[in-house]
PDB file of N, CA and C in Angstrom:
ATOM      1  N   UNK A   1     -91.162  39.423 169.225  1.00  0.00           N
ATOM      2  CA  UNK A   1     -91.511  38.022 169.227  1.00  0.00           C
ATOM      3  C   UNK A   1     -92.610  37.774 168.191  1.00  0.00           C
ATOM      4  N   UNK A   2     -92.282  36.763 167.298  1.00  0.00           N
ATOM      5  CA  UNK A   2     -93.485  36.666 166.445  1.00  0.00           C
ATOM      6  C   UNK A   2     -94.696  35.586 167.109  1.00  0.00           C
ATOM      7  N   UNK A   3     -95.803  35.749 166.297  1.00  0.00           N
ATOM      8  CA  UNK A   3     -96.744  35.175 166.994  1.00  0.00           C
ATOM      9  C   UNK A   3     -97.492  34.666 165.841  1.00  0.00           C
ATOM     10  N   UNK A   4     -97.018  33.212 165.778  1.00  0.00           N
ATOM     11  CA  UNK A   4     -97.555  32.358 164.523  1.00  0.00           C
ATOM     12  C   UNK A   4     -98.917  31.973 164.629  1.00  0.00           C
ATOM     13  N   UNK A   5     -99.754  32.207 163.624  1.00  0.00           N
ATOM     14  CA  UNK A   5    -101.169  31.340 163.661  1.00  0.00           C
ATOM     15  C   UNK A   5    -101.333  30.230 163.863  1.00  0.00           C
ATOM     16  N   UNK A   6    -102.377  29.485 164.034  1.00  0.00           N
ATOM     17  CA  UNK A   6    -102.007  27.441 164.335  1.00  0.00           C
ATOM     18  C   UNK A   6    -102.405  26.921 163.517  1.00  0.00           C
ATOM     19  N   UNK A   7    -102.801  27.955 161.958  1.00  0.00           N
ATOM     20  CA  UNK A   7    -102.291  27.218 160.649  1.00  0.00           C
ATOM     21  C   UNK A   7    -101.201  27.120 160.136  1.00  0.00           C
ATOM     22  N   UNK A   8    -100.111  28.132 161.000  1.00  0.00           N
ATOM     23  CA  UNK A   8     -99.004  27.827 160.388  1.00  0.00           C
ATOM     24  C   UNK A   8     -97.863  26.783 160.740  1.00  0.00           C
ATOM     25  N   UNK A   9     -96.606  26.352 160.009  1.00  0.00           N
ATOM     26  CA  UNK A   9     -95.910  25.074 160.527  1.00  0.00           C
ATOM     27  C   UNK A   9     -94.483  25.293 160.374  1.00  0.00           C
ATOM     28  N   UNK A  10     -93.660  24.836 160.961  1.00  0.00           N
ATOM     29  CA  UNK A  10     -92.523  25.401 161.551  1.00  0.00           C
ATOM     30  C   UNK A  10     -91.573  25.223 159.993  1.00  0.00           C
ATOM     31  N   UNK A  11     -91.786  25.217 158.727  1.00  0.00           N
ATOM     32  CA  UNK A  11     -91.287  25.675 158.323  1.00  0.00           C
ATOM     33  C   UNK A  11     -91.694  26.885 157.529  1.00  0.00           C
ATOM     34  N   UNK A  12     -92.511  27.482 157.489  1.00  0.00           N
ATOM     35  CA  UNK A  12     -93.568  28.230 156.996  1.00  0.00           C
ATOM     36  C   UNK A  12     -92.387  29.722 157.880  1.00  0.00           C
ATOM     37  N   UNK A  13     -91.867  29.944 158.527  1.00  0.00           N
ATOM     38  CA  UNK A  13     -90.678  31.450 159.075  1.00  0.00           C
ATOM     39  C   UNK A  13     -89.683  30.911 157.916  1.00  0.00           C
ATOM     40  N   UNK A  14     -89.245  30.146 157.979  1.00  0.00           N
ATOM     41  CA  UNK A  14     -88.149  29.512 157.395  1.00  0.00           C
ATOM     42  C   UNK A  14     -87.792  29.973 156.028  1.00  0.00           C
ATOM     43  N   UNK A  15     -89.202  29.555 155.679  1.00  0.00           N
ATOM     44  CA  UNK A  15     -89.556  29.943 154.001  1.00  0.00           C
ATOM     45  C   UNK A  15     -89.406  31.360 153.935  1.00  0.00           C
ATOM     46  N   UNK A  16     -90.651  32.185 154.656  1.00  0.00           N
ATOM     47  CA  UNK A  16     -90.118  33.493 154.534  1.00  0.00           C
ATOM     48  C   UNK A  16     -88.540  34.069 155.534  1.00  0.00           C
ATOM     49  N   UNK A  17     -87.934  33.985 156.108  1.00  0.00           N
ATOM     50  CA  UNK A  17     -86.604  34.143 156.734  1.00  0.00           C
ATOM     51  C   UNK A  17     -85.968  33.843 155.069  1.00  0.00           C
ATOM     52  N   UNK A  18     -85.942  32.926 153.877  1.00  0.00           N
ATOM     53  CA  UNK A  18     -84.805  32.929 153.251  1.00  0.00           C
ATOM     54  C   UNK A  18     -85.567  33.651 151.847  1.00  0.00           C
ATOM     55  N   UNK A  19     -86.572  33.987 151.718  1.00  0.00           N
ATOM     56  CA  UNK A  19     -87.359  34.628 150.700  1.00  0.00           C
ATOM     57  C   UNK A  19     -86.919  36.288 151.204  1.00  0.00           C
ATOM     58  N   UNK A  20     -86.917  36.910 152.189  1.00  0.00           N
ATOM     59  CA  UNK A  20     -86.451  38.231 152.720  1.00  0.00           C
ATOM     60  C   UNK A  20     -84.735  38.176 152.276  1.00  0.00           C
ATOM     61  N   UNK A  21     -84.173  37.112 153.029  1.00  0.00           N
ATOM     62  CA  UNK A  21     -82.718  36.970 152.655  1.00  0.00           C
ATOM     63  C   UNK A  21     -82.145  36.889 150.967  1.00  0.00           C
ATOM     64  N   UNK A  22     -83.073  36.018 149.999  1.00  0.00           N
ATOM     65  CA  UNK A  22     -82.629  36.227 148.657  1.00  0.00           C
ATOM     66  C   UNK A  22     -83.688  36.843 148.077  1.00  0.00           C
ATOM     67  N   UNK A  23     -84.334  37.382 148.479  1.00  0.00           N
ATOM     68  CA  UNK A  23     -85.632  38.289 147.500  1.00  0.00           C
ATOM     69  C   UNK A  23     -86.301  37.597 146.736  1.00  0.00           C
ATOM     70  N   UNK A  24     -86.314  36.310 146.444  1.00  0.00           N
ATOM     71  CA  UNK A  24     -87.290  35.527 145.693  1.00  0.00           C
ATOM     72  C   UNK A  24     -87.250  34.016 145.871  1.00  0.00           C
ATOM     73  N   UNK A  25     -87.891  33.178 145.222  1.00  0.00           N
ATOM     74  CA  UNK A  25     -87.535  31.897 145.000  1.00  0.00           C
ATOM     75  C   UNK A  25     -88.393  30.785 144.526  1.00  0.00           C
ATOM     76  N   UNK A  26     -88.202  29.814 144.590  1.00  0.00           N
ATOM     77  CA  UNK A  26     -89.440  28.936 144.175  1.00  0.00           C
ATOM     78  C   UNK A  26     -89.765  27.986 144.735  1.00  0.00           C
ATOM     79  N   UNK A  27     -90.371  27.051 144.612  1.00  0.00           N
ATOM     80  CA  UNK A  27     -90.269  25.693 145.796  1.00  0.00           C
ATOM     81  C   UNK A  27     -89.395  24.677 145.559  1.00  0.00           C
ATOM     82  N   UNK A  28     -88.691  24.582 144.137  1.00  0.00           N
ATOM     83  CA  UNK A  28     -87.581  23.901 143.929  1.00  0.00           C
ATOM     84  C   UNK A  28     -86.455  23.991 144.794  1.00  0.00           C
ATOM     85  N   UNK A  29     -86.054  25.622 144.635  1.00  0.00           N
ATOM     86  CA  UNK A  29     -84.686  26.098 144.972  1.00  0.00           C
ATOM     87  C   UNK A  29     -85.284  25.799 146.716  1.00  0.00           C
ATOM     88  N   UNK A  30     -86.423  26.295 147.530  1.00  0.00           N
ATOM     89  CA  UNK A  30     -86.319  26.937 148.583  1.00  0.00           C
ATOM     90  C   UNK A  30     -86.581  25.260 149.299  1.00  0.00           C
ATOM     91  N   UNK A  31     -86.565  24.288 148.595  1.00  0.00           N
ATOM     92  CA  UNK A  31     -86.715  22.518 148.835  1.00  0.00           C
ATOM     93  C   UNK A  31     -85.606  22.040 149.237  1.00  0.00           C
ATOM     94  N   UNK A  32     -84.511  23.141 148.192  1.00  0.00           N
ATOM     95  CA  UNK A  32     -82.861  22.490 148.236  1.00  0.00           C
ATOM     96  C   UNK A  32     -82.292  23.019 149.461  1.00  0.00           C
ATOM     97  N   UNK A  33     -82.859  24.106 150.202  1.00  0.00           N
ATOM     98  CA  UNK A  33     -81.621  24.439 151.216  1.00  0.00           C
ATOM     99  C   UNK A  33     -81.965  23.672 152.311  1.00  0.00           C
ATOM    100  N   UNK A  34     -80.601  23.634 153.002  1.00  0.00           N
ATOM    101  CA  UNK A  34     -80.484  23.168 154.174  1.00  0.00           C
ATOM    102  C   UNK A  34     -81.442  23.450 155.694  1.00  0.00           C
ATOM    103  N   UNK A  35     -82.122  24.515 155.229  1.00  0.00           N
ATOM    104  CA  UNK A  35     -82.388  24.797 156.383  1.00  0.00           C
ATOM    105  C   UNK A  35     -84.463  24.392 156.555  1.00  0.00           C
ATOM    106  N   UNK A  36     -84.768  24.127 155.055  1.00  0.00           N
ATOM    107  CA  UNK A  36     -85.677  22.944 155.004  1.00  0.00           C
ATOM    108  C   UNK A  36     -85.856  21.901 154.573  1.00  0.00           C
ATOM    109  N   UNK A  37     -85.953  20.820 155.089  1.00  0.00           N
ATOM    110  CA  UNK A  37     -86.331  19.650 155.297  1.00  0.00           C
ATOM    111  C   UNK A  37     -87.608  18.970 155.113  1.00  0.00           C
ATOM    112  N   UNK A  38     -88.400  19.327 153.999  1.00  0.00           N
ATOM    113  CA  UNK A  38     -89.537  18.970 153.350  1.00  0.00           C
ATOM    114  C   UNK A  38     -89.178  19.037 151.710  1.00  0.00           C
ATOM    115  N   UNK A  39     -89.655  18.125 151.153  1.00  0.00           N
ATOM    116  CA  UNK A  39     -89.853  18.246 149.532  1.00  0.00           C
ATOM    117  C   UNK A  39     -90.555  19.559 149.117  1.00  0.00           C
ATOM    118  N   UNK A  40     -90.319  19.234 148.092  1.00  0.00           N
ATOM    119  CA  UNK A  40     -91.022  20.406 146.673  1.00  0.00           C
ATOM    120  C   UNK A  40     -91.879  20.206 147.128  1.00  0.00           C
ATOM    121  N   UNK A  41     -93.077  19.415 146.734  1.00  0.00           N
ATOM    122  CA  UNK A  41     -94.445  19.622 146.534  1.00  0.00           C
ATOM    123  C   UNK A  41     -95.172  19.992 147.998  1.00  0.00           C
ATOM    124  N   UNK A  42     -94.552  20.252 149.211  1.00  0.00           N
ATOM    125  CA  UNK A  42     -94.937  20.356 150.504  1.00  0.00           C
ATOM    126  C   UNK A  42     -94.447  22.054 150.452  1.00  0.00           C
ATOM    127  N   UNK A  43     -93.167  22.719 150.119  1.00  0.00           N
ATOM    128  CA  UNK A  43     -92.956  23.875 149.758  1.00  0.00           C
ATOM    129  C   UNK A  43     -94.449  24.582 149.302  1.00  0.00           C
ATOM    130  N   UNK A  44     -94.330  23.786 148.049  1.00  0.00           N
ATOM    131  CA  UNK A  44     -95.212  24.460 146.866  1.00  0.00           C
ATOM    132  C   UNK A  44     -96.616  24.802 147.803  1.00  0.00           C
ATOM    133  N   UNK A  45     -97.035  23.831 148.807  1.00  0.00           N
ATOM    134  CA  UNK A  45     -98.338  23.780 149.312  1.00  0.00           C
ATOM    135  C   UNK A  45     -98.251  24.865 150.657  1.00  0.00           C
ATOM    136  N   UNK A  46     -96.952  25.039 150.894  1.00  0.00           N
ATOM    137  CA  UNK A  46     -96.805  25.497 152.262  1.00  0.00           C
ATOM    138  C   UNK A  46     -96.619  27.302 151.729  1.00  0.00           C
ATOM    139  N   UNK A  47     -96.391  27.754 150.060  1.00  0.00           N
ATOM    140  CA  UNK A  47     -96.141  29.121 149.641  1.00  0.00           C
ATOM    141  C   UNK A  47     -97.687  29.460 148.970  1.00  0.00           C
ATOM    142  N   UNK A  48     -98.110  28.458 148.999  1.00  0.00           N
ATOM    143  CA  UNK A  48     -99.426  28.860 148.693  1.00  0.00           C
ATOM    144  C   UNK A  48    -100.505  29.153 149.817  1.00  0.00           C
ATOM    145  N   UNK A  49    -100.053  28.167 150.798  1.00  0.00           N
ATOM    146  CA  UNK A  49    -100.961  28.816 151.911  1.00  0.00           C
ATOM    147  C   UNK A  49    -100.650  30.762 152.537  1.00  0.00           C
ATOM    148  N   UNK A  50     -99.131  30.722 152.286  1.00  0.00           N
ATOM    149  CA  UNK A  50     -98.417  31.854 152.590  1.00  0.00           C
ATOM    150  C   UNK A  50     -99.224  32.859 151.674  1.00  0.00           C
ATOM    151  N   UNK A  51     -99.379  32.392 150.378  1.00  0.00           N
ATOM    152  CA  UNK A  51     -99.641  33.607 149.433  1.00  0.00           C
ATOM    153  C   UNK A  51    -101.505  34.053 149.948  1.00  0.00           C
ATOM    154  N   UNK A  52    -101.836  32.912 150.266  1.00  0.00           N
ATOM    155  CA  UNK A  52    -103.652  32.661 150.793  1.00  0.00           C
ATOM    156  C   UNK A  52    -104.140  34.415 152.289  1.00  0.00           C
ATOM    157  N   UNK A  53    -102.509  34.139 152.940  1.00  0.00           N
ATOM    158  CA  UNK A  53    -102.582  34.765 153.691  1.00  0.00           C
ATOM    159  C   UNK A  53    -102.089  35.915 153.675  1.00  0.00           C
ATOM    160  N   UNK A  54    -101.334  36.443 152.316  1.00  0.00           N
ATOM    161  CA  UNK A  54    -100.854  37.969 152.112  1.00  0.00           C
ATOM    162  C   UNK A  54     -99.552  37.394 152.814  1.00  0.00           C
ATOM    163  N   UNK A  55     -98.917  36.887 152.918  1.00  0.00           N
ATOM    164  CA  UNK A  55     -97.189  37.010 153.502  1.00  0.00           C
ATOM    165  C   UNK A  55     -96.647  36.652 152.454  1.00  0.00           C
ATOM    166  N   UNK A  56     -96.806  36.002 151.272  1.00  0.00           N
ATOM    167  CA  UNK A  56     -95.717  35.621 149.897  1.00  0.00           C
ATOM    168  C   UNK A  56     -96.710  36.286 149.006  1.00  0.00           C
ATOM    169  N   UNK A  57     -96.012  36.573 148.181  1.00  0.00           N
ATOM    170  CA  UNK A  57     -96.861  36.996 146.531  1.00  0.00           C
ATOM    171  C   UNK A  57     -96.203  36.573 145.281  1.00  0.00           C
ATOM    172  N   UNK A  58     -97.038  35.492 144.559  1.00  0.00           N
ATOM    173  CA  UNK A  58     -96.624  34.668 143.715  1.00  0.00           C
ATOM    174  C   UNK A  58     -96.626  35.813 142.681  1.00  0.00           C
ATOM    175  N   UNK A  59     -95.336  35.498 141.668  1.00  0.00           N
ATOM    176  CA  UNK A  59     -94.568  36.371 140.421  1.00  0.00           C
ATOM    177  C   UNK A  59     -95.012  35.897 139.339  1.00  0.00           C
ATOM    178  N   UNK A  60     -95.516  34.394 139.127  1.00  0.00           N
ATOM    179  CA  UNK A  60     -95.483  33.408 137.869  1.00  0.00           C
ATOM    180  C   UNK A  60     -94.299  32.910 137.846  1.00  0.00           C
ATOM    181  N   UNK A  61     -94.445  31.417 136.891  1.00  0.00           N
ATOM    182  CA  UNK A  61     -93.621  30.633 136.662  1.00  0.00           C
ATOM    183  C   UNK A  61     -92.760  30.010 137.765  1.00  0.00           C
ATOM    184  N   UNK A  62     -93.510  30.470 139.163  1.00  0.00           N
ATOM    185  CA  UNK A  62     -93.414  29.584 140.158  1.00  0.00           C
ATOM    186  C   UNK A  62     -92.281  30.186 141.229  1.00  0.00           C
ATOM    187  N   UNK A  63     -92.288  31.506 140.865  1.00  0.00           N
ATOM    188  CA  UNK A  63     -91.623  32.736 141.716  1.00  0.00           C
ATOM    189  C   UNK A  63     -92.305  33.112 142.814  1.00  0.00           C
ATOM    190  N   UNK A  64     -92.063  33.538 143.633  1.00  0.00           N
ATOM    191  CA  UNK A  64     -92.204  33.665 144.714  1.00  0.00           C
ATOM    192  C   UNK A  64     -91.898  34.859 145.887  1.00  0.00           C
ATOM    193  N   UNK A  65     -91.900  36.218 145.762  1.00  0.00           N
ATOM    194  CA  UNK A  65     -91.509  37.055 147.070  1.00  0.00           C
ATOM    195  C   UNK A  65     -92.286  37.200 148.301  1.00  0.00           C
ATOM    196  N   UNK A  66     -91.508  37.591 149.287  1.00  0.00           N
ATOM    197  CA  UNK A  66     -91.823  37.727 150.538  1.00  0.00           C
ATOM    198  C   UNK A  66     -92.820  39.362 150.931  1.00  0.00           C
ATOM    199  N   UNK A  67     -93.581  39.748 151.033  1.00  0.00           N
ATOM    200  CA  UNK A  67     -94.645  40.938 151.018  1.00  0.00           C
ATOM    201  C   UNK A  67     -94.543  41.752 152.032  1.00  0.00           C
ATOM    202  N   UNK A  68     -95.086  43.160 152.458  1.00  0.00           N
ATOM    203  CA  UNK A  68     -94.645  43.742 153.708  1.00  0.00           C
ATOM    204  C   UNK A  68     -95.358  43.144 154.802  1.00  0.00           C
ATOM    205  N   UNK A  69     -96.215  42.835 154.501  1.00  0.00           N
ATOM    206  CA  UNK A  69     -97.332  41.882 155.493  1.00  0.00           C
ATOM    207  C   UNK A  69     -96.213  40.507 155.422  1.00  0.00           C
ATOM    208  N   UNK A  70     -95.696  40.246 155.006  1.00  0.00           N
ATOM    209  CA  UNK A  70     -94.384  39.018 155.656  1.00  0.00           C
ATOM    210  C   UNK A  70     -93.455  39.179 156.285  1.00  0.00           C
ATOM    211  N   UNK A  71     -93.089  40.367 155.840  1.00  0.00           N
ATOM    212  CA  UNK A  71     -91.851  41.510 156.614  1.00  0.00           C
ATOM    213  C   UNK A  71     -92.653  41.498 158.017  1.00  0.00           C
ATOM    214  N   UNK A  72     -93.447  41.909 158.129  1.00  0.00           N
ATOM    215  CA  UNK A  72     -94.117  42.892 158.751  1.00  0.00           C
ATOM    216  C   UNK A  72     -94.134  41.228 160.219  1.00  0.00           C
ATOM    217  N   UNK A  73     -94.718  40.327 159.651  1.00  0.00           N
ATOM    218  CA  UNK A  73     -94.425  39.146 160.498  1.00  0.00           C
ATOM    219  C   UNK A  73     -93.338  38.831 161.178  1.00  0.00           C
ATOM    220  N   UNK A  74     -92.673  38.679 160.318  1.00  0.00           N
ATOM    221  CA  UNK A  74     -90.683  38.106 160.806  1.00  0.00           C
ATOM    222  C   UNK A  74     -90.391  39.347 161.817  1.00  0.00           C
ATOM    223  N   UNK A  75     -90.233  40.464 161.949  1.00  0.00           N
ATOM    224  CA  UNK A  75     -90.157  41.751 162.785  1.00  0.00           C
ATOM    225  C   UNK A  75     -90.684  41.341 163.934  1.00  0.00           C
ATOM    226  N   UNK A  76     -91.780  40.772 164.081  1.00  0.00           N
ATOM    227  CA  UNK A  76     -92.895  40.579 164.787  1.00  0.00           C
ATOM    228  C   UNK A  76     -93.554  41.570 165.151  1.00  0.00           C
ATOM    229  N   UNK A  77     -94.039  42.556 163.688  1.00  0.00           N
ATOM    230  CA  UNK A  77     -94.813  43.895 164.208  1.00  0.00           C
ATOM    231  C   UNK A  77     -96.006  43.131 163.813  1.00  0.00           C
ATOM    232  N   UNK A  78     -96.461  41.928 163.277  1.00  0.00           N
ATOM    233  CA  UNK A  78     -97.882  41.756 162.758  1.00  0.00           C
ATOM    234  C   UNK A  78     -98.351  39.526 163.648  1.00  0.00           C
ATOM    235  N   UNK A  79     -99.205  39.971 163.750  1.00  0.00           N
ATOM    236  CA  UNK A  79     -99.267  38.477 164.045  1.00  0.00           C
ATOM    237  C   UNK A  79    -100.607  37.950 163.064  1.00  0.00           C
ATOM    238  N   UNK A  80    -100.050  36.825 162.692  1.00  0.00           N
ATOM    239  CA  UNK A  80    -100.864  35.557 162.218  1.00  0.00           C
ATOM    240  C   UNK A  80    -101.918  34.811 162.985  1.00  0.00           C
ATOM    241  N   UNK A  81    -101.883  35.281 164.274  1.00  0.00           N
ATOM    242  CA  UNK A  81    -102.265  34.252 165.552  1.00  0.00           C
ATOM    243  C   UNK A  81    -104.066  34.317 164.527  1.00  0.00           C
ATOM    244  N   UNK A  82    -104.523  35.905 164.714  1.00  0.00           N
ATOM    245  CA  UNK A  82    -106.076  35.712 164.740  1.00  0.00           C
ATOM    246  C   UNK A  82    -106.367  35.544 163.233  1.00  0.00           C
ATOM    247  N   UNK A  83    -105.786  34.703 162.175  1.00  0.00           N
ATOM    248  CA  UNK A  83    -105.760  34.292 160.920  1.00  0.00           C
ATOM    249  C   UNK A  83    -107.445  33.186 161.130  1.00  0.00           C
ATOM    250  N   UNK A  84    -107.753  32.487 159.937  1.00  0.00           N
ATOM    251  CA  UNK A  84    -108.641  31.664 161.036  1.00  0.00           C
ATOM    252  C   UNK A  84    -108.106  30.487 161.180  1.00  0.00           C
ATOM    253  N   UNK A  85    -108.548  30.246 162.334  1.00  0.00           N
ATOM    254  CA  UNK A  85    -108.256  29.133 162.790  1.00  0.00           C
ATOM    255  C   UNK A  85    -107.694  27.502 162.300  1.00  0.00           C
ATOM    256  N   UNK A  86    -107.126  26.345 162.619  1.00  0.00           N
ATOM    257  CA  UNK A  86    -107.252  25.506 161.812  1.00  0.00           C
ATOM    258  C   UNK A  86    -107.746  24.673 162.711  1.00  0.00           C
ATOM    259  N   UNK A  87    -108.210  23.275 162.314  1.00  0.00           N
ATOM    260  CA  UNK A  87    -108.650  21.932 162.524  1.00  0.00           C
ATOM    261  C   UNK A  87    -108.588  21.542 163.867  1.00  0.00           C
ATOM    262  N   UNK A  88    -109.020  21.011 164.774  1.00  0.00           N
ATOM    263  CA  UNK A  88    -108.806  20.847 166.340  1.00  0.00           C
ATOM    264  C   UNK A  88    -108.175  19.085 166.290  1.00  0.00           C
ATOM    265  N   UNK A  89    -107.704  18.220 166.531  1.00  0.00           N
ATOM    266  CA  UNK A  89    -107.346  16.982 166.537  1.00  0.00           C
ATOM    267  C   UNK A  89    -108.156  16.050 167.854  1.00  0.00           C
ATOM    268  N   UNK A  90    -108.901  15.146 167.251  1.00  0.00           N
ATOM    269  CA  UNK A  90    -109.638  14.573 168.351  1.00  0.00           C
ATOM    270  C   UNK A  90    -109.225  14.093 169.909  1.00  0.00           C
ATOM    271  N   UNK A  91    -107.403  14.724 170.352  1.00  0.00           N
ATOM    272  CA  UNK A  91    -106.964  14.197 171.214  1.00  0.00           C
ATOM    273  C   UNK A  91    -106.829  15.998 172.322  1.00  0.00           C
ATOM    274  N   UNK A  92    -107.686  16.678 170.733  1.00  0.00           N
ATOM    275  CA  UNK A  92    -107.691  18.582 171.483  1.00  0.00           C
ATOM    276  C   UNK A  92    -106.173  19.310 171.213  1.00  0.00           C
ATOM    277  N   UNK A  93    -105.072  18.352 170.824  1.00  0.00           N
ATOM    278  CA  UNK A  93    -104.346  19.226 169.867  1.00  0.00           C
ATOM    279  C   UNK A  93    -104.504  19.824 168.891  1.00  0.00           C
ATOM    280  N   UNK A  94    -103.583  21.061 168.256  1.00  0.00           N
ATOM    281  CA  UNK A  94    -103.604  21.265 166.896  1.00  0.00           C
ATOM    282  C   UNK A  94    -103.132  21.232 165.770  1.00  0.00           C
ATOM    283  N   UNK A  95    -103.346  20.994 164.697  1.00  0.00           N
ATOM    284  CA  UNK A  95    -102.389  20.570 163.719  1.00  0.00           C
ATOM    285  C   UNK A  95    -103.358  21.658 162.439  1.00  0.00           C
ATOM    286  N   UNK A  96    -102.198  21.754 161.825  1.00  0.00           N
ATOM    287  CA  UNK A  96    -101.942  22.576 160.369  1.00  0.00           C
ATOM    288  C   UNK A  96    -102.863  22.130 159.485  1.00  0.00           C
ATOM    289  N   UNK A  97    -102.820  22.832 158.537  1.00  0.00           N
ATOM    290  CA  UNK A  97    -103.615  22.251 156.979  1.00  0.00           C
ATOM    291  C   UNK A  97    -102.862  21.176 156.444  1.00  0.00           C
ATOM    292  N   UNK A  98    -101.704  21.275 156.846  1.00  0.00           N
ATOM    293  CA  UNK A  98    -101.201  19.697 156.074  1.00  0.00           C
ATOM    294  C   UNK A  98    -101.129  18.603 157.391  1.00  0.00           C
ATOM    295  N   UNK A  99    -101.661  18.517 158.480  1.00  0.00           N
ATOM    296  CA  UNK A  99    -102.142  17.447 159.550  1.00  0.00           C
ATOM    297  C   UNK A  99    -100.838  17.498 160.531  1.00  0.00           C
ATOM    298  N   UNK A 100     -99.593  18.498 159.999  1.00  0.00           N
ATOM    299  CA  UNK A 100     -98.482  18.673 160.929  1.00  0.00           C
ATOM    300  C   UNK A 100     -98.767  19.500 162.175  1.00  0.00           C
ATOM    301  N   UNK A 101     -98.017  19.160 163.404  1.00  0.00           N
ATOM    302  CA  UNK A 101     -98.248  20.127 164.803  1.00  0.00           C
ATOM    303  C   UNK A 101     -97.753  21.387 164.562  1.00  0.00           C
ATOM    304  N   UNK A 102     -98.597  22.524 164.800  1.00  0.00           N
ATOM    305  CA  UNK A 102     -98.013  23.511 164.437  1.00  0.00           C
ATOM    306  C   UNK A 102     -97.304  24.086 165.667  1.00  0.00           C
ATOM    307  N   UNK A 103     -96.539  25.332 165.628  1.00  0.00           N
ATOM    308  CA  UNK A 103     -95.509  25.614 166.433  1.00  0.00           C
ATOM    309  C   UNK A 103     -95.811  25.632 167.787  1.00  0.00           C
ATOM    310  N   UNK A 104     -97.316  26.239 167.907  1.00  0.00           N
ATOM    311  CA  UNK A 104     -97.258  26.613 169.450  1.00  0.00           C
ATOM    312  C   UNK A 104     -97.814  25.653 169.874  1.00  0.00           C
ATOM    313  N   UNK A 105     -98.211  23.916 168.835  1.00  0.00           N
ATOM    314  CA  UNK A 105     -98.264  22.808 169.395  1.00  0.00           C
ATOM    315  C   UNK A 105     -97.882  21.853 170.149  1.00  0.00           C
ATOM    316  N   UNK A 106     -96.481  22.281 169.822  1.00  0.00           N
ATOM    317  CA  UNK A 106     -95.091  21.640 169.838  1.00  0.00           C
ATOM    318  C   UNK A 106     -94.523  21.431 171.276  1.00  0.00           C
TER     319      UNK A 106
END
């Protein structure tokens, strides 16, 4: 069972689930599939937080792989949980770096 941090946001597996599956990508291509539902520039922000945390490692020119510390997540041999923390919401929910509910918000 993986065990997401409550900076992370439910498409943030997603990203890495299809970065393990094609070995690379960018926020263009990984914008176009079906199985996320956010623009580019929310990608771009959501592989950078990934890369912030050792689970993606940026290639240049806007490449993108998935790291063993990402592997190591999706398996669920590693957890994100004690990453630090994010933002508390004045109603005592939590929400992400981009103000979305993160998973175990939900």
């Amino acid at each position: 069972m993986r065990r997401s941090g409550a900076w992370m946001t439910i498409w943030d597996d997603r990203i890495l689930e299809i970065l393990r599956d094609e070995d690379s990508g960018t926020p263009s291509k990984l914008a176009e599939r079906e199985q996320i539902r956010v623009k580019r520039p929310q990608v771009s922000r959501r592989l950078q937080k990934l890369s912030e945390r050792g689970l993606v490692k940026p290639l240049g020119n806007g490449v993108y792989i998935i790291t063993e510390r990402g592997e190591g997540y999706l398996d669920g041999e590693i957890s994100t949980y004690e990453d630090e923390p994010d933002e508390i919401r004045e109603n005592g929910g939590e929400e992400n770096d981009d103000g979305v509910p993160s998973p175990g918000g939900i």
